[in-house]
C-alpha atoms as a PDB file:
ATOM      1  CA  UNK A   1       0.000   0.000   0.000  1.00  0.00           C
ATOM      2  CA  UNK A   2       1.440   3.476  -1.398  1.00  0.00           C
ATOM      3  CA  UNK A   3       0.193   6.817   0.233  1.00  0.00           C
ATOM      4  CA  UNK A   4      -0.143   9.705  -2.036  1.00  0.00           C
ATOM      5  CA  UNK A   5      -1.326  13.255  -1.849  1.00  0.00           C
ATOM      6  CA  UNK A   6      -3.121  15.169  -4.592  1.00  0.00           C
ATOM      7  CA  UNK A   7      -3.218  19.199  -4.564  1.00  0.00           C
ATOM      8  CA  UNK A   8      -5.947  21.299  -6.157  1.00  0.00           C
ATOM      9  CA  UNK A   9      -4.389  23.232  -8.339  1.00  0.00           C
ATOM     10  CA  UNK A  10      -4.780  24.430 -12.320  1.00  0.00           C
ATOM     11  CA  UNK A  11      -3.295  21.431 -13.729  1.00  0.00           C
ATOM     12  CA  UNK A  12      -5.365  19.023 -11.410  1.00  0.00           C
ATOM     13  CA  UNK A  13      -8.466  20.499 -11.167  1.00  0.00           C
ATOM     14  CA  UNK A  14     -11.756  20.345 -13.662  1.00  0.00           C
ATOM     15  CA  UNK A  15     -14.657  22.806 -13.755  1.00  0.00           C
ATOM     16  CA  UNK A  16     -18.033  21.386 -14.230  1.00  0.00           C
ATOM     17  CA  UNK A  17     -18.011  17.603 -15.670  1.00  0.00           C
ATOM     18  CA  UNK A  18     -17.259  14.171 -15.573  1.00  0.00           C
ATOM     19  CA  UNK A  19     -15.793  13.308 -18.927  1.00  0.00           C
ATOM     20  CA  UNK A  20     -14.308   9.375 -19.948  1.00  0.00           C
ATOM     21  CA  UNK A  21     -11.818  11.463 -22.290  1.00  0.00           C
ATOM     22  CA  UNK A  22     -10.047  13.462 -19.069  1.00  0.00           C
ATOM     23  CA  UNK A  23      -6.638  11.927 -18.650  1.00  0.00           C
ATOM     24  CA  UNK A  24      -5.982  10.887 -15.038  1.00  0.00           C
ATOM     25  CA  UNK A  25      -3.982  13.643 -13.020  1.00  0.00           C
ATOM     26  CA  UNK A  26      -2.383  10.633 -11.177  1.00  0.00           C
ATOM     27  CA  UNK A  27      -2.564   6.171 -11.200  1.00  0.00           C
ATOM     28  CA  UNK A  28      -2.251   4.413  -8.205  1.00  0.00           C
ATOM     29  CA  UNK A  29      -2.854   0.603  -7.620  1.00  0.00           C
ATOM     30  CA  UNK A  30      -5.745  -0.889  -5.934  1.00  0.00           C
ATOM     31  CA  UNK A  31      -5.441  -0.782  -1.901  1.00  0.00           C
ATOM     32  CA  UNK A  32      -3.585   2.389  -2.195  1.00  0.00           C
ATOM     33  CA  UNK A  33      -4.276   5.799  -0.274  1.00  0.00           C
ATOM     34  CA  UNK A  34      -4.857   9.530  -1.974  1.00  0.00           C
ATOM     35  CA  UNK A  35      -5.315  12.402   0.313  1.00  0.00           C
ATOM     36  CA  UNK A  36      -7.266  14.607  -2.266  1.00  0.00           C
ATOM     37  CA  UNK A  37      -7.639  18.051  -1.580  1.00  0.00           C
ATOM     38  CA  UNK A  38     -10.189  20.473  -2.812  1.00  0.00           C
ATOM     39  CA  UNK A  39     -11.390  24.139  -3.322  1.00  0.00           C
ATOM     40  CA  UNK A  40     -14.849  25.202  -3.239  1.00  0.00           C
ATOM     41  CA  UNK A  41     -16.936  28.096  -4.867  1.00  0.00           C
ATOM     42  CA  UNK A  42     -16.481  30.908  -7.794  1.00  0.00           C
ATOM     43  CA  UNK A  43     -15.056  34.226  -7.934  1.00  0.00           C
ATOM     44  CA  UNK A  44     -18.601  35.410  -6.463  1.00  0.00           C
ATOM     45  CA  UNK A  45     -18.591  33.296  -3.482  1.00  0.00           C
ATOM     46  CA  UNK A  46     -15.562  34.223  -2.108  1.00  0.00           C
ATOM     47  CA  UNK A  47     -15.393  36.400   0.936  1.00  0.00           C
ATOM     48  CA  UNK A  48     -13.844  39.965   0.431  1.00  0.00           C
ATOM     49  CA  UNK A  49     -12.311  40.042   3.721  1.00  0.00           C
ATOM     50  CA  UNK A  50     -12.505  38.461   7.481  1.00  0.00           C
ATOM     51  CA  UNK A  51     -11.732  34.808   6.467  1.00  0.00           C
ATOM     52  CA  UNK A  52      -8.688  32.625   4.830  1.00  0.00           C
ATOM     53  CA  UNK A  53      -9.067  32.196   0.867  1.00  0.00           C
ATOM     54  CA  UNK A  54      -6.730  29.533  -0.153  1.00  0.00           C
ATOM     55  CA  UNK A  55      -4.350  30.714  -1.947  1.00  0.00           C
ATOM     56  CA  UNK A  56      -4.638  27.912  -4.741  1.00  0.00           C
ATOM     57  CA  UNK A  57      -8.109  29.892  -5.689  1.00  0.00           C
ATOM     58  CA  UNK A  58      -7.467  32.385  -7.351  1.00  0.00           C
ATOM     59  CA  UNK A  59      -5.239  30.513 -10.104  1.00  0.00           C
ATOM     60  CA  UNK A  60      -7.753  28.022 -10.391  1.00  0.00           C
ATOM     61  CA  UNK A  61     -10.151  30.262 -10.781  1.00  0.00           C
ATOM     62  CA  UNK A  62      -8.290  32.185 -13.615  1.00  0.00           C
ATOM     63  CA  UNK A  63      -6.397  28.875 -15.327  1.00  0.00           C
ATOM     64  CA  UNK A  64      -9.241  26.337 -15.186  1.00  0.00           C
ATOM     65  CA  UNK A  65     -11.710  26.100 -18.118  1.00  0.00           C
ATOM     66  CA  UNK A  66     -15.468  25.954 -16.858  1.00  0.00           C
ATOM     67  CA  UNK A  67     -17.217  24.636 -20.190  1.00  0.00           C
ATOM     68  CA  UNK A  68     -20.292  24.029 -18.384  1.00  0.00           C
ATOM     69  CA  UNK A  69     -21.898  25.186 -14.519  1.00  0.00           C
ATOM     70  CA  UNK A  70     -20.914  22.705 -11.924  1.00  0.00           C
ATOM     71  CA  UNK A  71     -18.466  21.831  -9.245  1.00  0.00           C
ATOM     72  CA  UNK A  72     -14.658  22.373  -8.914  1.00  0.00           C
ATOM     73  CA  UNK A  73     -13.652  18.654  -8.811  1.00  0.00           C
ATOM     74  CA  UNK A  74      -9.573  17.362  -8.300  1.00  0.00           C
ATOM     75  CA  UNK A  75      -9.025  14.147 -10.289  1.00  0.00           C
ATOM     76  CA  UNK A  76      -9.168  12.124 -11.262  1.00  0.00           C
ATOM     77  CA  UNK A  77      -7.574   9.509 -10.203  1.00  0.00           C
ATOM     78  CA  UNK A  78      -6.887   6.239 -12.330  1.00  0.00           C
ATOM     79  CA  UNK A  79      -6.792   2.670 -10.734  1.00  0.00           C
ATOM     80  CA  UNK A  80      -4.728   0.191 -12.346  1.00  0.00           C
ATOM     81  CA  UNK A  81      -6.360  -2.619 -13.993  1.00  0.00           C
ATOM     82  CA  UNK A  82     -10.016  -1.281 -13.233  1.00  0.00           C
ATOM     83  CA  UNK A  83     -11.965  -2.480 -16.509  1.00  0.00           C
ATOM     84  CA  UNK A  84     -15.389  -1.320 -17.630  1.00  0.00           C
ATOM     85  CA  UNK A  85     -17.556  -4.283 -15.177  1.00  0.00           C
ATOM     86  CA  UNK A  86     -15.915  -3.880 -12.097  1.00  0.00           C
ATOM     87  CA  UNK A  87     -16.544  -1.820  -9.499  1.00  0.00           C
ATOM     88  CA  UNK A  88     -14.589   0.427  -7.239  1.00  0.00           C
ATOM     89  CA  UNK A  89     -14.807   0.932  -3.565  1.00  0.00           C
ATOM     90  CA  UNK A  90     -13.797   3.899  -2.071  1.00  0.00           C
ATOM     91  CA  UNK A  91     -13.195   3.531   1.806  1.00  0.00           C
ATOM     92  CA  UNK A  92     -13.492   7.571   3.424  1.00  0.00           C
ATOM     93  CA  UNK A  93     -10.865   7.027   5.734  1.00  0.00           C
ATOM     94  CA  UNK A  94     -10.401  10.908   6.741  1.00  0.00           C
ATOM     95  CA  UNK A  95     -12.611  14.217   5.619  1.00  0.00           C
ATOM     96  CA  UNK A  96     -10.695  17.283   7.516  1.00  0.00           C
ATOM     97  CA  UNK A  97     -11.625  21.573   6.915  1.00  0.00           C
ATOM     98  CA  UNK A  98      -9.687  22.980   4.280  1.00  0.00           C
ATOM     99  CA  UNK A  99     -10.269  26.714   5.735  1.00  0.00           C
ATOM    100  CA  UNK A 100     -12.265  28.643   8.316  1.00  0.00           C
ATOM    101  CA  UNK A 101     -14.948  29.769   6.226  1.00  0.00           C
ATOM    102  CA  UNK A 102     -18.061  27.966   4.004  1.00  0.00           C
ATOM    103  CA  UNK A 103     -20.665  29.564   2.149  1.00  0.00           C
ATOM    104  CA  UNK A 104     -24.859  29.312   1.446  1.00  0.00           C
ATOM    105  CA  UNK A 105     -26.719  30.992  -0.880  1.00  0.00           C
ATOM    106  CA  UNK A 106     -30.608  30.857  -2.659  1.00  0.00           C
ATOM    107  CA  UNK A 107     -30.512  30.987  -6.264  1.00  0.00           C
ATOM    108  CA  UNK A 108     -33.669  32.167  -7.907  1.00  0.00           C
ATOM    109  CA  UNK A 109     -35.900  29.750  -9.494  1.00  0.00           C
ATOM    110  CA  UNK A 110     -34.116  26.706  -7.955  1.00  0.00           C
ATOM    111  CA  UNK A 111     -34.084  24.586  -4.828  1.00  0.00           C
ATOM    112  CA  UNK A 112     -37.234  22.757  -3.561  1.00  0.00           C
ATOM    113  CA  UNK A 113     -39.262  26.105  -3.529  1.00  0.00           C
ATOM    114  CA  UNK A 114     -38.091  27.766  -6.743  1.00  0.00           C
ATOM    115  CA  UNK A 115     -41.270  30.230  -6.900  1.00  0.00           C
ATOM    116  CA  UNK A 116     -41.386  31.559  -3.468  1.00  0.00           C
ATOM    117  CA  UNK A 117     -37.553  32.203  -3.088  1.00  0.00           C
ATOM    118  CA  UNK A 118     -36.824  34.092  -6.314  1.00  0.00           C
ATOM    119  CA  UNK A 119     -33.924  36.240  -5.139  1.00  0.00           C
ATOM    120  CA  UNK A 120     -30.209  35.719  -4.781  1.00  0.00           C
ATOM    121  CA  UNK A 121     -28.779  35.563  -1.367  1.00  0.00           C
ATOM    122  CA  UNK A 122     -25.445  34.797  -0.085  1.00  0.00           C
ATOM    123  CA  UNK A 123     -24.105  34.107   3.107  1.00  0.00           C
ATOM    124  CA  UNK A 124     -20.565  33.568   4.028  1.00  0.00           C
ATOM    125  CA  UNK A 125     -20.562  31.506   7.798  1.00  0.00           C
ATOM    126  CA  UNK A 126     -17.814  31.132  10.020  1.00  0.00           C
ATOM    127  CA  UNK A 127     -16.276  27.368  10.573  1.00  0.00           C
ATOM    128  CA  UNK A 128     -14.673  26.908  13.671  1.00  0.00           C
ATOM    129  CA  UNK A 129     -12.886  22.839  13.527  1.00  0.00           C
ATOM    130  CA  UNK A 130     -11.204  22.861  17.003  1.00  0.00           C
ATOM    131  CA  UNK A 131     -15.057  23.096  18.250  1.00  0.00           C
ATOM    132  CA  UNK A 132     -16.289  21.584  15.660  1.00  0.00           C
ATOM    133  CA  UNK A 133     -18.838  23.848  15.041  1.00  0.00           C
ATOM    134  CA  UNK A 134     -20.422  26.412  12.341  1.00  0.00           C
ATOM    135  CA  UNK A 135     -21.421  29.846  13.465  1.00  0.00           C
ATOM    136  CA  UNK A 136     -24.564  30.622  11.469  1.00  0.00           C
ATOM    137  CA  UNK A 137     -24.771  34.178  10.452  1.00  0.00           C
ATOM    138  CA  UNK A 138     -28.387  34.700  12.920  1.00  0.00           C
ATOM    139  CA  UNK A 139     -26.967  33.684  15.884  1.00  0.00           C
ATOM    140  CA  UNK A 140     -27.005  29.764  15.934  1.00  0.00           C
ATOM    141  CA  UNK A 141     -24.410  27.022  15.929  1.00  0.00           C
ATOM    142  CA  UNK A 142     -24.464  24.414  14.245  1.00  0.00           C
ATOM    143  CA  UNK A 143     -22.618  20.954  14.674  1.00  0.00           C
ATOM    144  CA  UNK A 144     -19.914  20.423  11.692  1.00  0.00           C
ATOM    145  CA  UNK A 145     -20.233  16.898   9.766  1.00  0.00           C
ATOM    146  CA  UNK A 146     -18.114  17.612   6.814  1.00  0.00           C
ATOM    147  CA  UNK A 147     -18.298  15.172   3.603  1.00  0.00           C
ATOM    148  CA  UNK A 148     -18.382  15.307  -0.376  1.00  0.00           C
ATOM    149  CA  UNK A 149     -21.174  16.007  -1.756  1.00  0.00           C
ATOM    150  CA  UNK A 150     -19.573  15.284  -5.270  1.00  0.00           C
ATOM    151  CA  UNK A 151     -17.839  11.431  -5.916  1.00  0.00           C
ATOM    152  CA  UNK A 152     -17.337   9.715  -9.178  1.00  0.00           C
ATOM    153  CA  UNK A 153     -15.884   8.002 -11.639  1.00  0.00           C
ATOM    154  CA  UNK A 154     -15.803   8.833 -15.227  1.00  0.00           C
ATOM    155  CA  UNK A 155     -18.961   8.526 -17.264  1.00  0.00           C
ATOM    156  CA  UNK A 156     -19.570   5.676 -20.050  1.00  0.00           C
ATOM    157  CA  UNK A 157     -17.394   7.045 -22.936  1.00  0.00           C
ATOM    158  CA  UNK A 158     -20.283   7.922 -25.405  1.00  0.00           C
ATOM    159  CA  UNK A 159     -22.426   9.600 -23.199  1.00  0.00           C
ATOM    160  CA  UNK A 160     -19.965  12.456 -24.196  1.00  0.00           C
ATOM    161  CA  UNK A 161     -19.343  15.294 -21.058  1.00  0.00           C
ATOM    162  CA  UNK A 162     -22.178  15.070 -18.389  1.00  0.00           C
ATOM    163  CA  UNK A 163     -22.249  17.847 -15.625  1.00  0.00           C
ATOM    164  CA  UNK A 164     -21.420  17.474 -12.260  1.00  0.00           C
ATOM    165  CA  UNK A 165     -24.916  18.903 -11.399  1.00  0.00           C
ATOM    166  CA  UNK A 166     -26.792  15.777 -12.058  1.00  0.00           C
ATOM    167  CA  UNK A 167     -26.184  12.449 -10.360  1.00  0.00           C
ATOM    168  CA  UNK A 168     -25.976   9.619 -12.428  1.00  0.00           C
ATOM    169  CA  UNK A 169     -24.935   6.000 -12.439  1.00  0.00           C
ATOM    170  CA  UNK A 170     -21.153   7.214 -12.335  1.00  0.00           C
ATOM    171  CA  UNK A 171     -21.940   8.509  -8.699  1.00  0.00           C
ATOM    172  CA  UNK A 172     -21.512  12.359  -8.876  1.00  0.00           C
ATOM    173  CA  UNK A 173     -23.473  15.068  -7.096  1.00  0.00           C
ATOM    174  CA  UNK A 174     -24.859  12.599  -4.231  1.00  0.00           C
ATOM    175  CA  UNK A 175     -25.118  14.927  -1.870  1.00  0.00           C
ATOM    176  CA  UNK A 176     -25.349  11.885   0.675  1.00  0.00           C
ATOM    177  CA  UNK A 177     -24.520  13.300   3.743  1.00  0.00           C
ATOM    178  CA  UNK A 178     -23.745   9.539   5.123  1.00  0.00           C
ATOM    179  CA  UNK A 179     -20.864   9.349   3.212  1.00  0.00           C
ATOM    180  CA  UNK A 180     -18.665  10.950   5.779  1.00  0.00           C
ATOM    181  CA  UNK A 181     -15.268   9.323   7.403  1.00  0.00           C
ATOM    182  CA  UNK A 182     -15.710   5.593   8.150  1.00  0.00           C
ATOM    183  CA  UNK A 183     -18.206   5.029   5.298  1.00  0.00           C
ATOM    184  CA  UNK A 184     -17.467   3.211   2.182  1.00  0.00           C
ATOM    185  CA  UNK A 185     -19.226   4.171  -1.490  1.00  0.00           C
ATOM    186  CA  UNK A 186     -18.994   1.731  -4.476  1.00  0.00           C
ATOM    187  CA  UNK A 187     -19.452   2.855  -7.766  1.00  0.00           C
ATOM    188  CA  UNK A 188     -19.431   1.131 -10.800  1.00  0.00           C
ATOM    189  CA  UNK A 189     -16.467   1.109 -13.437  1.00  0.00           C
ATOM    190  CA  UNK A 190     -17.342   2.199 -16.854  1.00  0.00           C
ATOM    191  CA  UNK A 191     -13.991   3.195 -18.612  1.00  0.00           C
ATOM    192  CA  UNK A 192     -10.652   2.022 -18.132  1.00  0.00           C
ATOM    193  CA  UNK A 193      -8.866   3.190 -14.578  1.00  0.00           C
ATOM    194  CA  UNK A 194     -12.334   4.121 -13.405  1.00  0.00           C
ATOM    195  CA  UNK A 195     -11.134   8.095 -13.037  1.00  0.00           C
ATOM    196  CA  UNK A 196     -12.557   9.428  -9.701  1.00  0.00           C
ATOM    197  CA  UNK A 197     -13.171  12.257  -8.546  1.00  0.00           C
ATOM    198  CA  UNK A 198     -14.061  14.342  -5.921  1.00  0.00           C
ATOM    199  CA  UNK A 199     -15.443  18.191  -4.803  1.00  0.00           C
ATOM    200  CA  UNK A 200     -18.074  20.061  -3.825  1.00  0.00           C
ATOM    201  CA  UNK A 201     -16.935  19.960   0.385  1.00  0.00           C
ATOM    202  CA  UNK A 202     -19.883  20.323   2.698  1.00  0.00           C
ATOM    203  CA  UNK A 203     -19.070  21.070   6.885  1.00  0.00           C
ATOM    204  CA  UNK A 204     -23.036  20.005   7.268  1.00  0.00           C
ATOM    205  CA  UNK A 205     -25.980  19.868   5.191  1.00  0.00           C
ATOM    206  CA  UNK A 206     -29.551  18.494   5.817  1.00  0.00           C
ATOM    207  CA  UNK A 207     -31.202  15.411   3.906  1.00  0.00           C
ATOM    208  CA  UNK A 208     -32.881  17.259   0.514  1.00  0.00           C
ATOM    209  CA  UNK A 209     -29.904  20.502   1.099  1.00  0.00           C
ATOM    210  CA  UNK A 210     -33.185  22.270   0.316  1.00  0.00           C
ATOM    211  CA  UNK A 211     -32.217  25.827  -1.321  1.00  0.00           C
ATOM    212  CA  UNK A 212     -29.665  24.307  -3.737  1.00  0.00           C
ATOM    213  CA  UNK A 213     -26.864  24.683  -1.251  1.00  0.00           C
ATOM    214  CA  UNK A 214     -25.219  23.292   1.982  1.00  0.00           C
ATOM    215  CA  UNK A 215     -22.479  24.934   3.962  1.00  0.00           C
ATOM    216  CA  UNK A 216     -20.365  24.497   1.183  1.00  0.00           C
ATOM    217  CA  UNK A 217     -16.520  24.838   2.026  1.00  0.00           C
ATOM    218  CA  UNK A 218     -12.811  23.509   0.333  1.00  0.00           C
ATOM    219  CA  UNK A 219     -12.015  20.028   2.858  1.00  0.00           C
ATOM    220  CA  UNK A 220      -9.392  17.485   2.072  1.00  0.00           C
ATOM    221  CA  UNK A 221      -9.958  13.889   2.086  1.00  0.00           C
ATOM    222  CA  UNK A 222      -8.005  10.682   2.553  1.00  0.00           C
ATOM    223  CA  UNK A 223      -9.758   7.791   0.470  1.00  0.00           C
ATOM    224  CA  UNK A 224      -8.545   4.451  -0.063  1.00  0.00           C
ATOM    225  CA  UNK A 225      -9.131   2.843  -3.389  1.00  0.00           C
ATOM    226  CA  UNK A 226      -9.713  -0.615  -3.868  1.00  0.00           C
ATOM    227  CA  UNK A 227     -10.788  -2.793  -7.214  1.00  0.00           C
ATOM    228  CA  UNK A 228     -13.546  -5.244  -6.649  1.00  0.00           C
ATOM    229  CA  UNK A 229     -13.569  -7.832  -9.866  1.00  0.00           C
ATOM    230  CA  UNK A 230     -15.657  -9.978  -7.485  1.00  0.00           C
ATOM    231  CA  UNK A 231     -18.460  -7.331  -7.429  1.00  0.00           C
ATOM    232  CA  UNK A 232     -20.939  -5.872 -10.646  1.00  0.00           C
ATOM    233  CA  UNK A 233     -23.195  -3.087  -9.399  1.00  0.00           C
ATOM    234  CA  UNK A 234     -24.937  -0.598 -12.261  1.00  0.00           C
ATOM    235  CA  UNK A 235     -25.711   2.151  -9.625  1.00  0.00           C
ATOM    236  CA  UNK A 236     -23.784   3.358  -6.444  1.00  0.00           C
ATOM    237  CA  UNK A 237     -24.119   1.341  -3.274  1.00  0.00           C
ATOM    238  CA  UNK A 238     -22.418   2.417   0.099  1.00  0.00           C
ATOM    239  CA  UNK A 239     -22.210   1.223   3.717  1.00  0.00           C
ATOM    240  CA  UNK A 240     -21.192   2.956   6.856  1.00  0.00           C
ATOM    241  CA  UNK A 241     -20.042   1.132   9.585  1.00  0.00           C
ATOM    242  CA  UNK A 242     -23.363   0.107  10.676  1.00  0.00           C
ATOM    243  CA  UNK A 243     -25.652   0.472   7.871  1.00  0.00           C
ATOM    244  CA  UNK A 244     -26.043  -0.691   4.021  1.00  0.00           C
ATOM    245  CA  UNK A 245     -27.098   1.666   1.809  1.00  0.00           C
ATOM    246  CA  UNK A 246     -28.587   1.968  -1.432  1.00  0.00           C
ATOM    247  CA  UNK A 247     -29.927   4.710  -3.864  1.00  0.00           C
ATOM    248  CA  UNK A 248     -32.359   5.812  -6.601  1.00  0.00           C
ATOM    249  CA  UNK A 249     -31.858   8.711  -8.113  1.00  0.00           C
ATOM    250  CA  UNK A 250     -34.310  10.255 -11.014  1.00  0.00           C
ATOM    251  CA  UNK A 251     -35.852  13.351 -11.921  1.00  0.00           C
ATOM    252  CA  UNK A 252     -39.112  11.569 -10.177  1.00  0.00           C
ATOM    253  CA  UNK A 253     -38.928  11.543  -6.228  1.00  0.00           C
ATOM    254  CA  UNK A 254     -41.117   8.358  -6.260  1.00  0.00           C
ATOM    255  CA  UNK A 255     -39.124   6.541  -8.663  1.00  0.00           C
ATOM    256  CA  UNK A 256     -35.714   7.875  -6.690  1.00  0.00           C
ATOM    257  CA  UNK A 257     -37.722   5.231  -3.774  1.00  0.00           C
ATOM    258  CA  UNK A 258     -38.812   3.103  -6.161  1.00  0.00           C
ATOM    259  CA  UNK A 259     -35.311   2.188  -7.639  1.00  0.00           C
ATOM    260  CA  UNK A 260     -33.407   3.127  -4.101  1.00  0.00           C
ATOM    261  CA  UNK A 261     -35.981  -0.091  -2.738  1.00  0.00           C
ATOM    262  CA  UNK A 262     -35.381  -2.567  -5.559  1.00  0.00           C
ATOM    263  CA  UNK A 263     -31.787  -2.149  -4.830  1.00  0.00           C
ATOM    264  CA  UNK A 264     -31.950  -2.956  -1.523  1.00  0.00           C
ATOM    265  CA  UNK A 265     -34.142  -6.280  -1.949  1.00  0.00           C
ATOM    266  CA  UNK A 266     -31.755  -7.199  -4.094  1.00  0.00           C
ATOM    267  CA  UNK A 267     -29.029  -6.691  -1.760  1.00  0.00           C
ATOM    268  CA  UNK A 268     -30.360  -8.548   0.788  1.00  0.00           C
ATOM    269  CA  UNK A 269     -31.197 -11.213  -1.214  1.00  0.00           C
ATOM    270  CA  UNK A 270     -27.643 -11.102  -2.390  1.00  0.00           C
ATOM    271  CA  UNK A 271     -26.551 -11.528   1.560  1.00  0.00           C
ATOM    272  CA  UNK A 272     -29.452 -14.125   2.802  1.00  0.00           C
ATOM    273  CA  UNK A 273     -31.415 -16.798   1.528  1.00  0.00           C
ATOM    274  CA  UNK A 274     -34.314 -14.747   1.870  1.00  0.00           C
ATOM    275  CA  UNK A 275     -36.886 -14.627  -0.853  1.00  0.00           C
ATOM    276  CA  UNK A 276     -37.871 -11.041  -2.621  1.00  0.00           C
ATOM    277  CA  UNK A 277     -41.108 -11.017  -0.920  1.00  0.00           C
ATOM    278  CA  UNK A 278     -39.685 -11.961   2.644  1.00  0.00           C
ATOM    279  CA  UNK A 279     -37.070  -9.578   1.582  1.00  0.00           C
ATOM    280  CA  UNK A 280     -39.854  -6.782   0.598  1.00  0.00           C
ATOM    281  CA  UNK A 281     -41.675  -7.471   4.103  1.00  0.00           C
ATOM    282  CA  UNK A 282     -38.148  -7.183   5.749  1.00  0.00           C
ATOM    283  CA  UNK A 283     -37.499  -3.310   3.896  1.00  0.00           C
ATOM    284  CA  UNK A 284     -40.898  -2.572   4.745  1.00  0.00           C
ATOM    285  CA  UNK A 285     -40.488  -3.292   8.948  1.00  0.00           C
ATOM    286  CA  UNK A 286     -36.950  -2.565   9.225  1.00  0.00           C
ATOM    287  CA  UNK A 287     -35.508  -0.195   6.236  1.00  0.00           C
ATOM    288  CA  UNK A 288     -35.382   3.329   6.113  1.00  0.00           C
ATOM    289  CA  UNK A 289     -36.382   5.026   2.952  1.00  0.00           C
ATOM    290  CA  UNK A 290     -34.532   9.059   3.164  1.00  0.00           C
ATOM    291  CA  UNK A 291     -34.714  12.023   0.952  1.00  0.00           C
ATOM    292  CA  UNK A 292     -31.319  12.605   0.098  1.00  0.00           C
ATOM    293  CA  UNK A 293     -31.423  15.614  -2.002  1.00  0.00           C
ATOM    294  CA  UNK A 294     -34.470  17.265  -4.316  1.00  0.00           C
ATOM    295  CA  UNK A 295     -32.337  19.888  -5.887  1.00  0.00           C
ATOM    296  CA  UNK A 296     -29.960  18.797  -7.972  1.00  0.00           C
ATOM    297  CA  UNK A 297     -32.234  18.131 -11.707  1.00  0.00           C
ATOM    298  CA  UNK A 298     -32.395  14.335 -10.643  1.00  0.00           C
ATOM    299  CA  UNK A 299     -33.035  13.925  -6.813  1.00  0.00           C
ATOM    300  CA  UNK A 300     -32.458  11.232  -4.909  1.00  0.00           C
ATOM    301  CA  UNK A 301     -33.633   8.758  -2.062  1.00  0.00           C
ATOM    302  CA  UNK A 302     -31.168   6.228  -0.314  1.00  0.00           C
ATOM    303  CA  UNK A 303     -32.572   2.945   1.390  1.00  0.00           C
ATOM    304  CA  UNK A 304     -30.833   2.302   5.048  1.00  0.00           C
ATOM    305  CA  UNK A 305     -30.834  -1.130   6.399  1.00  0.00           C
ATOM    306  CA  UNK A 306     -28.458  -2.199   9.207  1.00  0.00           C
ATOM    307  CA  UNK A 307     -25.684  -4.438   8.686  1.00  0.00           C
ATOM    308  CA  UNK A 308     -26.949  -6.517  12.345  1.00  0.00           C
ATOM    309  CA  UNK A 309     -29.650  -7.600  10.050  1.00  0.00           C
ATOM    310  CA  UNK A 310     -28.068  -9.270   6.795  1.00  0.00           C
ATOM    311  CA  UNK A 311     -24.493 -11.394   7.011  1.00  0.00           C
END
């Protein structure tokens, strides 16, 4: 097992997409770990004074080509051998504060109330990680739980570019606030090396991140990558330590359940000798069906079931 560590910078950062034709910014071997650190926000979202701007921003922000809206993302990463088929788990080992600041903001016509919130507003909150806390900017704290809400691998090669604003098979804009240290994500391999990566840092966020945004802030993550041959998933699975997860995303909230369900029958019935109905009866008395985000063009329910209950 190697260690490496990956910088945001101009020539390993990408604005806005997921894109098979990227070349890998760095190839490790499976059961290696990257400590992948990223930036967060545009020229408009940075504070003008009060707060520590990374100093990698501002070249990003002028060297970096942003083809389409979407997320700053650092990647990706390439893991030897991985073959269109397989899958590749990503273990969070470590998701740390980047800076003292994050940011929140309503854009008009978006978010879960798009008519009723039609003007811009941005607030810039203060992060403080040795109390592990967010000062909100009416008066409230707020407990920090910082993960990604953007992870993935490169998309099938002739879907072309796809955003990172819509989640998608390839992983993405998950906005899974779950996925935080100690959890693992699996996403399936479409192109050769896989190509992950990662952005869009959140210190909290609530399941749906309602007005488009969380507290979005630059946090660096240690991952370790490992190839599963063994395993052949065609949407992202995850587990924290005491839960399986599944998901369903889709423009349609009740298909986002729908698909987030099916998933999880079939895990258990991967895992047990359980028949799909017993299986169904099982999700229905023990599994936890949660919003995980409704802003993001395709939304997205996850399915929770705990580990005590399937080998």
């Amino acid at each position: 097992m190697t260690h490496h560590q990956l910088d945001a910078g101009p020539k390993t950062c990408h604005w806005g997409f997921f894109d098979a034709a990227l070349p890998p910014v760095l190839t490790i071997a499976s059961g290696d770990n990257v400590t992948i650190r990223t930036i967060n926000g545009g020229t408009g979202e940075q504070p003008k004074s009060g707060f520590h701007v990374l100093p990698e921003t501002h070249e990003i922000h002028a060297k970096v080509e942003r083809p389409m809206p979407g997320h700053i993302l650092t990647g990706p990463v390439a893991v030897r051998g991985a073959r269109p088929g397989h899958v590749l788990e990503v273990r969070i080992r470590e998701v740390k504060l980047r800076t003292d600041w994050g940011y929140t903001f309503i854009r008009p016509l978006a978010g879960t109330l798009p008519e009723e919130f039609d003007t811009y507003k941005l607030v810039h909150i203060g992060l403080d990680p040795e109390r592990n806390l967010a000062h909100l900017p009416w008066g409230m704290e707020l407990p920090l739980a910082p993960f990604f809400g953007v992870m993935g691998v490169a998309p099938p090669a002739h879907w072309g570019r796809q955003t990172s604003l819509v989640p998608r098979a390839f992983g993405g804009n998950l906005d899974n606030k779950e996925l935080g240290p100690g959890s693992t994500l699996y996403l399936p391999v479409f192109v050769e090396g896989g190509l992950f990566s990662c952005g869009d840092g959140h210190g909290a966020q609530g399941d749906g991140e309602v007005c488009v945004t969380a507290i979005e802030t630059a946090l660096e993550g240690t991952f370790e990558f490992i190839l599963r041959e063994d395993l052949s998933f065609t949407t992202p699975r995850a587990e924290t330590p005491t839960h399986h997860i599944t998901m369903g995303i889709d423009p349609d909230l009740d298909i986002c359940a729908q698909k987030a369900l099916r998933e999880m029958i079939g895990l258990i019935c991967e895992r047990t000798k359980l028949t799909r109905e017993e299986a169904y009866m099982l999700c229905s008395v023990a599994a936890d069906l949660r919003v995980t985000q409704t802003v993001n063009g395709s939304k997205g329910v996850h399915c929770m079931l705990a580990k005590s209950l399937v080998a």
